[in-house]
C-alpha atoms as a PDB file:
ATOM      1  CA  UNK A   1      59.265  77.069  27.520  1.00  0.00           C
ATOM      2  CA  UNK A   2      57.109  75.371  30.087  1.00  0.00           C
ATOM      3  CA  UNK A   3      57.394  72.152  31.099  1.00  0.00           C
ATOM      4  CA  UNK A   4      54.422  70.348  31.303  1.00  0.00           C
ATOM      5  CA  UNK A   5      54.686  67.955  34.912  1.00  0.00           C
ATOM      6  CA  UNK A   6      50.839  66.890  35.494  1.00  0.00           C
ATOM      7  CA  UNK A   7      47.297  67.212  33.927  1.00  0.00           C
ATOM      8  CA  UNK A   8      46.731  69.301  37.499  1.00  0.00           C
ATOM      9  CA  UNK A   9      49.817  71.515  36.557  1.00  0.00           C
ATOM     10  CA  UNK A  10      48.282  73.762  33.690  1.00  0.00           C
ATOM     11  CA  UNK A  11      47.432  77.027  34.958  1.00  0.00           C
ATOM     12  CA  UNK A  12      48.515  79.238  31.958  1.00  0.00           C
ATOM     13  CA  UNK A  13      45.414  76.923  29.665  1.00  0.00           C
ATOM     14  CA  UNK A  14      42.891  78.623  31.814  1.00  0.00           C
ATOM     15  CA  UNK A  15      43.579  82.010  30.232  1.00  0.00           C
ATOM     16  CA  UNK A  16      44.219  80.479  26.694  1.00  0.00           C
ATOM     17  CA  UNK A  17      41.401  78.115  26.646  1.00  0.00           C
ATOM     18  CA  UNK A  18      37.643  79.147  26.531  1.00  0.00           C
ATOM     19  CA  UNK A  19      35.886  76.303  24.982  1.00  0.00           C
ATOM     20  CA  UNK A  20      33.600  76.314  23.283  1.00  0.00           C
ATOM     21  CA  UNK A  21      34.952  79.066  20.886  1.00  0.00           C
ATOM     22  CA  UNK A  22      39.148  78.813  21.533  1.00  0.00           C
ATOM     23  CA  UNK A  23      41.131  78.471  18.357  1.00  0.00           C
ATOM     24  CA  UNK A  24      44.475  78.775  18.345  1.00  0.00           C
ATOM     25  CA  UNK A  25      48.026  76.918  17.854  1.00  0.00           C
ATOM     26  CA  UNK A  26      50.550  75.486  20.525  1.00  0.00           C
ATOM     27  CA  UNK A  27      54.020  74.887  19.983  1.00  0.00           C
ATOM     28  CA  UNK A  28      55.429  72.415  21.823  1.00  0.00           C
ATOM     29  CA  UNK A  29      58.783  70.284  22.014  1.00  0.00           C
ATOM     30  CA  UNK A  30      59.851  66.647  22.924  1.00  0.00           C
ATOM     31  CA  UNK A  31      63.310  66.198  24.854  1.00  0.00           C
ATOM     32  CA  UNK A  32      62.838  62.197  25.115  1.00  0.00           C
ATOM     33  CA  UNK A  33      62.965  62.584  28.824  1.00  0.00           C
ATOM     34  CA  UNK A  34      61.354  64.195  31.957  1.00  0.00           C
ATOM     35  CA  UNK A  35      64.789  64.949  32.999  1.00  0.00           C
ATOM     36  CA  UNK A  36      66.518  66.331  30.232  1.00  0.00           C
ATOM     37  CA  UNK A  37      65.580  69.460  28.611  1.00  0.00           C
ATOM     38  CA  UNK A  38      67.277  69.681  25.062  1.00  0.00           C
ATOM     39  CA  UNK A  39      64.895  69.541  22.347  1.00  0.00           C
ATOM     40  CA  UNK A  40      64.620  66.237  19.973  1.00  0.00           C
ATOM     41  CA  UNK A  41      61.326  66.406  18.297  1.00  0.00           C
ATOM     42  CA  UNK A  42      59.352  69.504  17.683  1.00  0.00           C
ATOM     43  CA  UNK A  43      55.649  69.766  17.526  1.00  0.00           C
ATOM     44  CA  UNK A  44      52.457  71.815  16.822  1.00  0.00           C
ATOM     45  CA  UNK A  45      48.778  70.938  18.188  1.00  0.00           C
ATOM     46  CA  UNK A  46      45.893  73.228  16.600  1.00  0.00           C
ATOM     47  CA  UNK A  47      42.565  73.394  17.168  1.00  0.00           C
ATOM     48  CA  UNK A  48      40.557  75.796  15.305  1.00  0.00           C
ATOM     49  CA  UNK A  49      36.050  76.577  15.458  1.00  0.00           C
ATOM     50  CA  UNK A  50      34.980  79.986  15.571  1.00  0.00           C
ATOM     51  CA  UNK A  51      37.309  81.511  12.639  1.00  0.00           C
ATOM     52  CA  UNK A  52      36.358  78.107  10.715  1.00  0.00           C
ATOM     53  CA  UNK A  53      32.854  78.201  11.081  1.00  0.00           C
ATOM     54  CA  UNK A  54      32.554  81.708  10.284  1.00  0.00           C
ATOM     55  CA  UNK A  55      34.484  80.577   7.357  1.00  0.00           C
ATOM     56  CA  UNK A  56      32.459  78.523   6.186  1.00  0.00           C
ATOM     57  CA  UNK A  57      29.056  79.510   7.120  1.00  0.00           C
ATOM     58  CA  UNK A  58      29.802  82.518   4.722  1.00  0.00           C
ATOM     59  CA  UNK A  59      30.288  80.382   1.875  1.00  0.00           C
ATOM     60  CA  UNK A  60      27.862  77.986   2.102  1.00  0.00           C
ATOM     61  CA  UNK A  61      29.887  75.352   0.468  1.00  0.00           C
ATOM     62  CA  UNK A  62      28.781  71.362   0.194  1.00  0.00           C
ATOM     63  CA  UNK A  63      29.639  69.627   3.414  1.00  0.00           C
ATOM     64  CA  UNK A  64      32.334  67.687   1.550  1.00  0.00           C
ATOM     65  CA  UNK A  65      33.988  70.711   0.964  1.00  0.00           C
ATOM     66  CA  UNK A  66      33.425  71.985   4.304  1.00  0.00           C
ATOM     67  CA  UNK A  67      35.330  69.286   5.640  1.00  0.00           C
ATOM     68  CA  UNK A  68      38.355  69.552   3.297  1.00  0.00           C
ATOM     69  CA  UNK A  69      38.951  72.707   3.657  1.00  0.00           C
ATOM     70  CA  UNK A  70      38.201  72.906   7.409  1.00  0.00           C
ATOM     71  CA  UNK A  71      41.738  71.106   7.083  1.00  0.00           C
ATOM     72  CA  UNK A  72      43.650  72.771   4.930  1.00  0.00           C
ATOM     73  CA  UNK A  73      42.769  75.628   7.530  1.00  0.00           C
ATOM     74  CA  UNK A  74      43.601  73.633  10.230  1.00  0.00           C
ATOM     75  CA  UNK A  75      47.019  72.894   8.490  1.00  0.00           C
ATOM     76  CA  UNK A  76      47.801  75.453   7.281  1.00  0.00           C
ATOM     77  CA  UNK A  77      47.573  77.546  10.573  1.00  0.00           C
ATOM     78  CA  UNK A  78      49.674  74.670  12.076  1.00  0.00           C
ATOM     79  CA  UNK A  79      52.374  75.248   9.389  1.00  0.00           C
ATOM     80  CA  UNK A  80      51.876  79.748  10.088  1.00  0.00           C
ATOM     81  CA  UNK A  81      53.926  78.694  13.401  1.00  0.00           C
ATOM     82  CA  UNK A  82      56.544  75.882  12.089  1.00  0.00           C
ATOM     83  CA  UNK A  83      58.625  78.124  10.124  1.00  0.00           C
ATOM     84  CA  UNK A  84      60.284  81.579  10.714  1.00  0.00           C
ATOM     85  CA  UNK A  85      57.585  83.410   9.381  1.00  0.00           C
ATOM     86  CA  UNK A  86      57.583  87.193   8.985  1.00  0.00           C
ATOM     87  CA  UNK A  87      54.788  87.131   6.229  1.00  0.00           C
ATOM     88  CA  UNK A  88      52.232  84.820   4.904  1.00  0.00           C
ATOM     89  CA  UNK A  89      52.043  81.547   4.186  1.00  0.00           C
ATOM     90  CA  UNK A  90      49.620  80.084   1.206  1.00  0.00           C
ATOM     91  CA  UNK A  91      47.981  76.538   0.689  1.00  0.00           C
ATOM     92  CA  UNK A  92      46.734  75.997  -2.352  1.00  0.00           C
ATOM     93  CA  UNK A  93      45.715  72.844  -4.408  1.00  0.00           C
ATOM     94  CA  UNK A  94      44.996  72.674  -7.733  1.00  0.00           C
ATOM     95  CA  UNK A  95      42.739  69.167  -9.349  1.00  0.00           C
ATOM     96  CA  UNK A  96      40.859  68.458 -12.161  1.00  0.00           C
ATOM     97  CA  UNK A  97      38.151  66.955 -10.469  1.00  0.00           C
ATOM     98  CA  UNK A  98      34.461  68.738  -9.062  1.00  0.00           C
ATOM     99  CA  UNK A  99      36.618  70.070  -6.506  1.00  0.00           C
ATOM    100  CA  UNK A 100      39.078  72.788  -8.452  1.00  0.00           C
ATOM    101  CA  UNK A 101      40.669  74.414  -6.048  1.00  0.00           C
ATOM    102  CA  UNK A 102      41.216  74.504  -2.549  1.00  0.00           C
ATOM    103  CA  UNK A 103      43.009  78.151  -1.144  1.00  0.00           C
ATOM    104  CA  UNK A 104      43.524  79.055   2.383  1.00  0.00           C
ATOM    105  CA  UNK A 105      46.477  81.697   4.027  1.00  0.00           C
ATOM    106  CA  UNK A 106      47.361  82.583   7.164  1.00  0.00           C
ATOM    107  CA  UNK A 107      49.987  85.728   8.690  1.00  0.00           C
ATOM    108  CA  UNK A 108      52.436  85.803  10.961  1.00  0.00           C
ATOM    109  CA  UNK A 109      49.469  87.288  13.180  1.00  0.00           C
ATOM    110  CA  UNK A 110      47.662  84.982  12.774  1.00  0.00           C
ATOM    111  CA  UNK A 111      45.071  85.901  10.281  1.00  0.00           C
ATOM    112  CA  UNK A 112      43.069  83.294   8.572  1.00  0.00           C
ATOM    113  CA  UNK A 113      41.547  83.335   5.049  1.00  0.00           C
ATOM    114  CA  UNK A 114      40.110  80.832   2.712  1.00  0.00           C
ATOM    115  CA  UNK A 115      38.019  79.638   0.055  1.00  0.00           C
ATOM    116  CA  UNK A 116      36.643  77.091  -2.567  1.00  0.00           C
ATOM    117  CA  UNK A 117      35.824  76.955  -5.965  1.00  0.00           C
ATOM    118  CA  UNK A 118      33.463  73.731  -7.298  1.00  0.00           C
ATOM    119  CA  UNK A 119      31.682  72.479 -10.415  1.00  0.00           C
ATOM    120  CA  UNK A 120      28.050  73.268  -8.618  1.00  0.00           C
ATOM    121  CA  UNK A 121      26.162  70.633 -11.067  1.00  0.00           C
ATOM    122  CA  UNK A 122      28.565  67.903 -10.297  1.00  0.00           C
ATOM    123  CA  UNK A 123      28.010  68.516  -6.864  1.00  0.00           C
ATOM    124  CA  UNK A 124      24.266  67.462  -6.999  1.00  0.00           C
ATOM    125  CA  UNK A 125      25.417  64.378  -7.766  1.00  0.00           C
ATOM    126  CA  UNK A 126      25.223  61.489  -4.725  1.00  0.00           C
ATOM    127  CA  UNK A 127      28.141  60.570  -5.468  1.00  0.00           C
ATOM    128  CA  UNK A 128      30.133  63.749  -4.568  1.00  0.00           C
ATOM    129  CA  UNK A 129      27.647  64.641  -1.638  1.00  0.00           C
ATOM    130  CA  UNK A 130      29.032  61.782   0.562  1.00  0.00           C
ATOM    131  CA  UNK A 131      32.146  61.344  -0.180  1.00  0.00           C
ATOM    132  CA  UNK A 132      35.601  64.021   1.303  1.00  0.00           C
ATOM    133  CA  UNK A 133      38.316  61.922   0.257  1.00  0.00           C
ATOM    134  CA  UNK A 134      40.622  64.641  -1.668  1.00  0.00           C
ATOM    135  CA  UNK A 135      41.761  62.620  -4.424  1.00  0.00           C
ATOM    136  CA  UNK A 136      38.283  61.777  -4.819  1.00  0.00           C
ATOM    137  CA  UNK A 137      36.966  64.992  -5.628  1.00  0.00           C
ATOM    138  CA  UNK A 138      40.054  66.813  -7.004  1.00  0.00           C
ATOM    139  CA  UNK A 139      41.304  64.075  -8.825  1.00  0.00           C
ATOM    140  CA  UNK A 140      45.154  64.415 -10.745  1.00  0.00           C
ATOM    141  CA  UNK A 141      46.304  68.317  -9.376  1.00  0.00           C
ATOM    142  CA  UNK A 142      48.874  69.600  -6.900  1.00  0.00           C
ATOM    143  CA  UNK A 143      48.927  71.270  -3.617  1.00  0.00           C
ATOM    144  CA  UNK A 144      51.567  74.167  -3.704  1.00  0.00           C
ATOM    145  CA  UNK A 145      53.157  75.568  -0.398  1.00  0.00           C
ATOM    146  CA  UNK A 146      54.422  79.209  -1.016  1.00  0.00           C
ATOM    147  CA  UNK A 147      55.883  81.297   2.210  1.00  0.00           C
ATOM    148  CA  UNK A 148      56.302  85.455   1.715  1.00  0.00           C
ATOM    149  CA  UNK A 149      58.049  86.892   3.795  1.00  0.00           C
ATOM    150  CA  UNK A 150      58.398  91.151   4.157  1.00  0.00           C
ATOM    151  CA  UNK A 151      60.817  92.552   2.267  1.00  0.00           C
ATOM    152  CA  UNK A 152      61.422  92.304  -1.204  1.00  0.00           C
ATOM    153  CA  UNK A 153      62.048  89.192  -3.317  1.00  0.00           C
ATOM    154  CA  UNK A 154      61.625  87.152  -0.057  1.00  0.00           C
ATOM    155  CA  UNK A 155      59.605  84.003  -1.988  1.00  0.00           C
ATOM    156  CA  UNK A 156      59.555  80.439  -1.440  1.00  0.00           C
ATOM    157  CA  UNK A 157      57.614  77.963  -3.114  1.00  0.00           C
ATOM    158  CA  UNK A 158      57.322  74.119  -2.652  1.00  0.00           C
ATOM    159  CA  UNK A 159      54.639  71.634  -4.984  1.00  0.00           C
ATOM    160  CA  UNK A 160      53.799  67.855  -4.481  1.00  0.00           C
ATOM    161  CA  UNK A 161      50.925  65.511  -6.376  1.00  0.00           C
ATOM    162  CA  UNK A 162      48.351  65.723  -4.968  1.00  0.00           C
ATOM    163  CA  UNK A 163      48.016  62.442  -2.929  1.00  0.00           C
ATOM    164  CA  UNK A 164      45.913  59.965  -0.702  1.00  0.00           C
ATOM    165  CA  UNK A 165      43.055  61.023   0.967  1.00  0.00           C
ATOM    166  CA  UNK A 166      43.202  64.204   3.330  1.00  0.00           C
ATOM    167  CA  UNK A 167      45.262  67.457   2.744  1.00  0.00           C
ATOM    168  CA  UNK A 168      47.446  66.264   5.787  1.00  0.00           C
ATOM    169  CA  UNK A 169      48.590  62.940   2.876  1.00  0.00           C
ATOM    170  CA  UNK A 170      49.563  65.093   1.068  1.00  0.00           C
ATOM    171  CA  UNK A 171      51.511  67.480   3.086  1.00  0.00           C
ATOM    172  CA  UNK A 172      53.401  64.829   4.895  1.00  0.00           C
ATOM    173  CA  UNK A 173      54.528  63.829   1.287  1.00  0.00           C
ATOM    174  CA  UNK A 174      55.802  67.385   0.795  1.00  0.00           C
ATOM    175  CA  UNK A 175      57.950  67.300   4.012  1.00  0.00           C
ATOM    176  CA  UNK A 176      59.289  64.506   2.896  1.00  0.00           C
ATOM    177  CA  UNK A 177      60.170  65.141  -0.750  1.00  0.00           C
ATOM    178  CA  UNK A 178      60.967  68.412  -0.195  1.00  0.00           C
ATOM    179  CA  UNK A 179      62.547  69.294   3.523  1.00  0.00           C
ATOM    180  CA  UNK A 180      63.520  65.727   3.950  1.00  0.00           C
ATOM    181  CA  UNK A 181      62.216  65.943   7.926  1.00  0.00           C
ATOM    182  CA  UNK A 182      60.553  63.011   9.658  1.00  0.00           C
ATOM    183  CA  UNK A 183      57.220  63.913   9.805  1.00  0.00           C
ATOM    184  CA  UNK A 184      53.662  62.612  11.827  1.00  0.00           C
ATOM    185  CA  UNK A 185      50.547  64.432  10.829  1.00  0.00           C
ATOM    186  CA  UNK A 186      47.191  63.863  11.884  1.00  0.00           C
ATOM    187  CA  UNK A 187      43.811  66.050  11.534  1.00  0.00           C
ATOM    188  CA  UNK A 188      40.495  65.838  11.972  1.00  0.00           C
ATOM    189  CA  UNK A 189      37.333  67.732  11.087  1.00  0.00           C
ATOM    190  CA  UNK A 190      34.232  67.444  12.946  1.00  0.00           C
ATOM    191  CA  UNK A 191      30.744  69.328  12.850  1.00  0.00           C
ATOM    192  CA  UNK A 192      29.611  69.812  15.993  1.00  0.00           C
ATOM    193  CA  UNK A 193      25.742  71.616  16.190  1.00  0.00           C
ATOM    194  CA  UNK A 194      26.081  74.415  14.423  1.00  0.00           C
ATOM    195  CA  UNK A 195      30.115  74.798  14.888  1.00  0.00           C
ATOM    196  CA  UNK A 196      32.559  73.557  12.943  1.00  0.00           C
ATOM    197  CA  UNK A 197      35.947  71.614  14.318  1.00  0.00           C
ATOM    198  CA  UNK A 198      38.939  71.130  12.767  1.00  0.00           C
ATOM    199  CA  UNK A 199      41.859  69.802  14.588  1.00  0.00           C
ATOM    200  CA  UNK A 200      45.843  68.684  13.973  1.00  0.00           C
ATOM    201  CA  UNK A 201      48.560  66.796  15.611  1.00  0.00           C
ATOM    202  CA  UNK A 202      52.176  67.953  14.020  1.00  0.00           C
ATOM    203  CA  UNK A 203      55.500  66.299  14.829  1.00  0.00           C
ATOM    204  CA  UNK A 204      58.850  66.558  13.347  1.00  0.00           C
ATOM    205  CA  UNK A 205      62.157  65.253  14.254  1.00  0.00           C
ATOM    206  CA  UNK A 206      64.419  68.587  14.849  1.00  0.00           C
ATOM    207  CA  UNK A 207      67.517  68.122  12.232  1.00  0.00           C
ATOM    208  CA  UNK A 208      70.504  67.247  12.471  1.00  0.00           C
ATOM    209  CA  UNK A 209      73.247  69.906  10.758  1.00  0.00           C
ATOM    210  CA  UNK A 210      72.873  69.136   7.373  1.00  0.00           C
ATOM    211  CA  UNK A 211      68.894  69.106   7.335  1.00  0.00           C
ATOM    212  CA  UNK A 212      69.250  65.705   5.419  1.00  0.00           C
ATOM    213  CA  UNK A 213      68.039  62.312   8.090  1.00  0.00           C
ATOM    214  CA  UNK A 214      70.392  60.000   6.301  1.00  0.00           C
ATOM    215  CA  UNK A 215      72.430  59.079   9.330  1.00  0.00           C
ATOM    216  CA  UNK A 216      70.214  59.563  12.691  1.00  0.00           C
ATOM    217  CA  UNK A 217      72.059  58.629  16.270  1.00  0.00           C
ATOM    218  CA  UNK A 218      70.104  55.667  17.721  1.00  0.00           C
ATOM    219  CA  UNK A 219      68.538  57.161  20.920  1.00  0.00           C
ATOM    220  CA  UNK A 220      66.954  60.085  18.243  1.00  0.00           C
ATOM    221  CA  UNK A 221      65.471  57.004  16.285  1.00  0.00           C
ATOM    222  CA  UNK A 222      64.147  55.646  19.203  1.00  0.00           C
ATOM    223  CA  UNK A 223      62.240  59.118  20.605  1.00  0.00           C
ATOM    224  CA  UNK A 224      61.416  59.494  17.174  1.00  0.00           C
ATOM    225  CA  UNK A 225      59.578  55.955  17.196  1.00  0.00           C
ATOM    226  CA  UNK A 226      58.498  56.385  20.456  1.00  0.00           C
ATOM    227  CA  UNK A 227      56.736  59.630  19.986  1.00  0.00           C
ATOM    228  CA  UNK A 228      55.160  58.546  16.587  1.00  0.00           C
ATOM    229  CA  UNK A 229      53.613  55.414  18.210  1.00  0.00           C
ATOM    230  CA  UNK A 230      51.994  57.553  21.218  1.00  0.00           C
ATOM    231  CA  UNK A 231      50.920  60.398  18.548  1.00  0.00           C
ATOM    232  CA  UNK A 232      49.079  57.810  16.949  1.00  0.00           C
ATOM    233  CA  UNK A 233      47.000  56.584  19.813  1.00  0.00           C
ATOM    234  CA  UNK A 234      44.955  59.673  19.838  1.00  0.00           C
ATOM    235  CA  UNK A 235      41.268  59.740  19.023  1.00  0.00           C
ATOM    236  CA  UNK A 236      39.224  61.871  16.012  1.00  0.00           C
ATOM    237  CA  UNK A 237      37.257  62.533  19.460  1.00  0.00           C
ATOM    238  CA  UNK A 238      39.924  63.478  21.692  1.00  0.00           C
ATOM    239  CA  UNK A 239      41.007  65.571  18.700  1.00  0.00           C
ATOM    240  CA  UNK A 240      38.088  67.522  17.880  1.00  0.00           C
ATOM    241  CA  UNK A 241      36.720  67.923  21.230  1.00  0.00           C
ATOM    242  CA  UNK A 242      36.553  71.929  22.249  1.00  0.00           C
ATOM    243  CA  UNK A 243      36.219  71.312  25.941  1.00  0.00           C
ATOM    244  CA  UNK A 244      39.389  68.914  26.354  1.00  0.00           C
ATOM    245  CA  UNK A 245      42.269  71.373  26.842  1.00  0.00           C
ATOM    246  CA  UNK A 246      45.121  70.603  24.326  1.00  0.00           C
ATOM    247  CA  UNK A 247      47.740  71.062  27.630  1.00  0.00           C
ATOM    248  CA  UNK A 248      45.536  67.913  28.567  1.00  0.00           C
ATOM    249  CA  UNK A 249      46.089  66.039  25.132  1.00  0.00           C
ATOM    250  CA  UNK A 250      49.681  66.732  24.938  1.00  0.00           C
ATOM    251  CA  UNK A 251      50.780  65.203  28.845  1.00  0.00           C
ATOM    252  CA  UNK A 252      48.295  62.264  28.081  1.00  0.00           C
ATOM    253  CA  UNK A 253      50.087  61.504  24.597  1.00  0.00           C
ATOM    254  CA  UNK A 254      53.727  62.328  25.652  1.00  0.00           C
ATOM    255  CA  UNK A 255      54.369  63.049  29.313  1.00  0.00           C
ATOM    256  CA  UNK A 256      57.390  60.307  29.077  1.00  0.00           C
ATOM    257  CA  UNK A 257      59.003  62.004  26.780  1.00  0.00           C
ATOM    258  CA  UNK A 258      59.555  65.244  28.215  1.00  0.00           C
ATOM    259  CA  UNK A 259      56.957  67.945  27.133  1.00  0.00           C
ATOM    260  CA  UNK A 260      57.431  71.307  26.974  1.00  0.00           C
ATOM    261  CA  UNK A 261      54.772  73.896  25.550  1.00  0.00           C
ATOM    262  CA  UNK A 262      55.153  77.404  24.473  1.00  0.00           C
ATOM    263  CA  UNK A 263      52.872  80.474  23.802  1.00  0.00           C
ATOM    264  CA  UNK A 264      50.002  79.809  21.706  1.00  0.00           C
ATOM    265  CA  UNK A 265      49.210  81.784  18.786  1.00  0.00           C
ATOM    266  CA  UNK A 266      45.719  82.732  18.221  1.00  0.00           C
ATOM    267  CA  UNK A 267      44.121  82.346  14.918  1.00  0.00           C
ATOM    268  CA  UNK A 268      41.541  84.761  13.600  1.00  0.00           C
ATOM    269  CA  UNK A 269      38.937  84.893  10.520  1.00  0.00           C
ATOM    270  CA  UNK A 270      40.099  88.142   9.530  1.00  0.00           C
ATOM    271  CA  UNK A 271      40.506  89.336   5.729  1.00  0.00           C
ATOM    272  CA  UNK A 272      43.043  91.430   4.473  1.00  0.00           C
ATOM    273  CA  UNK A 273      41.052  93.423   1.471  1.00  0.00           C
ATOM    274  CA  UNK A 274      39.874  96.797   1.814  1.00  0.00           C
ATOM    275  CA  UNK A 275      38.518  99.737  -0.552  1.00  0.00           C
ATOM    276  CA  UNK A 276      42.047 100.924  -1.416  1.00  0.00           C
ATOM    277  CA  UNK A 277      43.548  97.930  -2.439  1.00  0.00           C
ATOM    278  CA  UNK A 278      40.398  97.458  -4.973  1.00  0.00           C
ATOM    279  CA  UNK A 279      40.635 101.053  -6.202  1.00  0.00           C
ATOM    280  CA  UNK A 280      44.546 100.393  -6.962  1.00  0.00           C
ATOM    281  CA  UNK A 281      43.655  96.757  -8.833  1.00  0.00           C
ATOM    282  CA  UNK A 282      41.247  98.856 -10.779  1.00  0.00           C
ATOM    283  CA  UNK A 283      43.209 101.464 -11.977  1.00  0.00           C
ATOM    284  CA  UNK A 284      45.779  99.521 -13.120  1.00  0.00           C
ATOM    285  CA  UNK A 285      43.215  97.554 -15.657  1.00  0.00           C
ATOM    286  CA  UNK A 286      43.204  99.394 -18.860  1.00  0.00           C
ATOM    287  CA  UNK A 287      40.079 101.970 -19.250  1.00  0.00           C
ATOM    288  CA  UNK A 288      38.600 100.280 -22.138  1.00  0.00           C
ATOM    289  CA  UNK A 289      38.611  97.130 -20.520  1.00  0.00           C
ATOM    290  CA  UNK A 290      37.398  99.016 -17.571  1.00  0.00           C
ATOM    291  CA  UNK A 291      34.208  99.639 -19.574  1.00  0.00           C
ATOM    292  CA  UNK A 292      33.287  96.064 -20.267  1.00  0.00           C
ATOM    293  CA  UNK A 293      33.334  95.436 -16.327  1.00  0.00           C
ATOM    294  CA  UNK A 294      30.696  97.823 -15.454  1.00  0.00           C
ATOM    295  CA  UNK A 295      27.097  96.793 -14.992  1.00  0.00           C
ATOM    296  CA  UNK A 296      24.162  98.046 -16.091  1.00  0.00           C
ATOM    297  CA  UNK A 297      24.277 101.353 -13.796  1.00  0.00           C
ATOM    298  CA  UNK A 298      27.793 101.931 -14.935  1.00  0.00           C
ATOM    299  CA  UNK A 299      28.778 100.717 -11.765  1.00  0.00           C
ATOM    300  CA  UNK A 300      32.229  98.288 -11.073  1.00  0.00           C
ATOM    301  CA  UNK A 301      31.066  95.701  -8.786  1.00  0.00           C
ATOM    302  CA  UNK A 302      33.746  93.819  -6.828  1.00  0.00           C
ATOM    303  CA  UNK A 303      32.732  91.042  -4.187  1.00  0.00           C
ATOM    304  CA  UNK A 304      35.748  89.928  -2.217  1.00  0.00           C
ATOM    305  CA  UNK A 305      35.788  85.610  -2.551  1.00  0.00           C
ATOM    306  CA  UNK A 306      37.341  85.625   0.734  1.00  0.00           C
ATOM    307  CA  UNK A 307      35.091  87.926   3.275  1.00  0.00           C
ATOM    308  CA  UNK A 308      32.051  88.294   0.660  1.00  0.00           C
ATOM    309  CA  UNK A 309      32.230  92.011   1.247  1.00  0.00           C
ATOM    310  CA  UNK A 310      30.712  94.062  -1.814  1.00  0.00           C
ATOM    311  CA  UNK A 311      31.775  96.792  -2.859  1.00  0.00           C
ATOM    312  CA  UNK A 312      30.397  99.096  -5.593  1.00  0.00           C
ATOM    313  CA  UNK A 313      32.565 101.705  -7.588  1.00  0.00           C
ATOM    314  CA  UNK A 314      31.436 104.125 -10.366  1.00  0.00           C
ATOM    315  CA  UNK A 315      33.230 103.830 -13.837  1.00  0.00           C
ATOM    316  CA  UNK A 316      35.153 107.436 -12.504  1.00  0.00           C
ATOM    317  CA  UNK A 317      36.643 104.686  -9.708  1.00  0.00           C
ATOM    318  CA  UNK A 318      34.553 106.751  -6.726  1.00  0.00           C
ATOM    319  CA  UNK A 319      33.627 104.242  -4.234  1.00  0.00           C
ATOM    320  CA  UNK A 320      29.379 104.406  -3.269  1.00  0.00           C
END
């Protein structure tokens, strides 16, 4: 780890940081003090444009959709570094609403992938078209949390209601329903020109043995409070601006409480599909039903929801 001692101290940000364009995650911890070095709170800073504008510039979506799932992205990235992930990890929400589904997954290299799916006449509705309040335009549904890691039956899987207004509501409910772990989230999303920005702020109070923050020793209370309150004083601006350095962000919010940052982890728009994964999902589907897929060539036409890429296959399975 590196400890952070002054914004003039941050040498390593000049080869991790090229704003515009930079878009990755950096772990950092809390010790409650300059002067001691044990770790009380843990936390995660994001900021993510080039793989979330190509995102979403491929799509095309509504802007209110653009902005939701600029943060599940955004999150979800965040969360690709929290646990001990050897895998992928999957957001994915679930409503009833104009707004059906919300999907977005991210590797332990930091591969990004994501999508929407919408009632396109309810969309044309004013309504919709100015409002991105998730509730709002998912209505009753859940957001599911599912982490895979390599190797074989290596599966977990957490859901919560969806609830309040932005993904990050709702995921703060998760951690704590589900992991029990004080938890501070805050994102924002921000279209800047012809880029999109979508920022997060993660903190969590490290555990005590046990996992369970029944009984917390006073001092861990008070860093907890301490570095909750100075989380919260940071701008949507601040936030989302490409050109502030998140080194920068992170000594402004906590440099009283010790802060320590580690390697970032670059996040890319990269999709995992190719031709032979297709072929295989094809051959597996019964030939009849095979037959009832092809188009009017007696070609199989498969476009990939996540990259767009089409690709066109003959009812033999050979790729054109």
């Amino acid at each position: 780890m590196e400890f952070i001692k002054g914004e003039n101290d941050l040498k390593s940000s000049d080869e991790i940081t090229a704003p515009p364009l930079n878009s990755f995650v950096l772990p950092f911890y809390l010790t409650g003090s300059p002067t001691l070095e044990t770790p009380k709170i843990r936390g995660r800073i994001c900021r993510l444009v080039k793989p979330v504008t190509q995102i979403l510039n491929r799509h095309n979506y509504p802007d209110p959709i653009n902005s939701i799932l600029a943060e599940a992205m955004v999150v979800t990235s965040c969360l690709s570094t929290t646990f001990k992930l050897d895998g992928i990890i999957t957001l994915q929400a679930k409503g009833d609403g104009p707004l059906t589904t919300l999907f977005c997954d991210v590797t332990n290299e930091g591969d990004l992938r994501s999508y929407a799916a919408y009632d396109e006449k309810a969309f044309k509705q004013k309504q919709f078209l100015q409002n991105d309040e998730l509730t709002t335009l998912m209505a009753d549904g859940y957001m599911a949390f599912t982490i895979e890691q390599s190797g074989p039956s290596k599966r977990y899987q957490g859901i919560v209601e969806l609830s309040g207004k932005t993904v990050a509501d709702s995921v703060t409910v998760w951690f704590k329903n589900s992991e029990q772990i004080y938890t501070e989230l805050i994102t924002s999303v921000k279209k800047v020109g012809d880029l999109w920005v979508a920022a997060t702020l993660l903190i969590q109070k490290i555990a005590d043995e046990g996992g369970v923050e029944n009984r917390v020793p006073d001092y861990d209370i008070e860093v907890w409070n301490n570095a909750k309150m100075f989380a919260q004083t940071i701008t949507k601006e601040e936030l989302t601006d490409p050109k502030l350095k998140l080194e920068v962000i992170l000594f402004r919010l906590f440099n009283e409480l010790g802060v320590y940052i580690q390697s970032p982890r670059s996040i890319n728009d990269r999709c995992r599909c190719n031709k032979e994964k297709v072929e295989t999902i094809l051959r597996s589907i019964d030939k009849d039903e095979l037959v009832k897929l092809t188009d009017e060539s007696d070609n199989l036409v498969v476009d990939c929801e996540f990259c767009k890429k089409r690709r066109v296959f003959s009812s033999s399975l050979r790729s054109h």
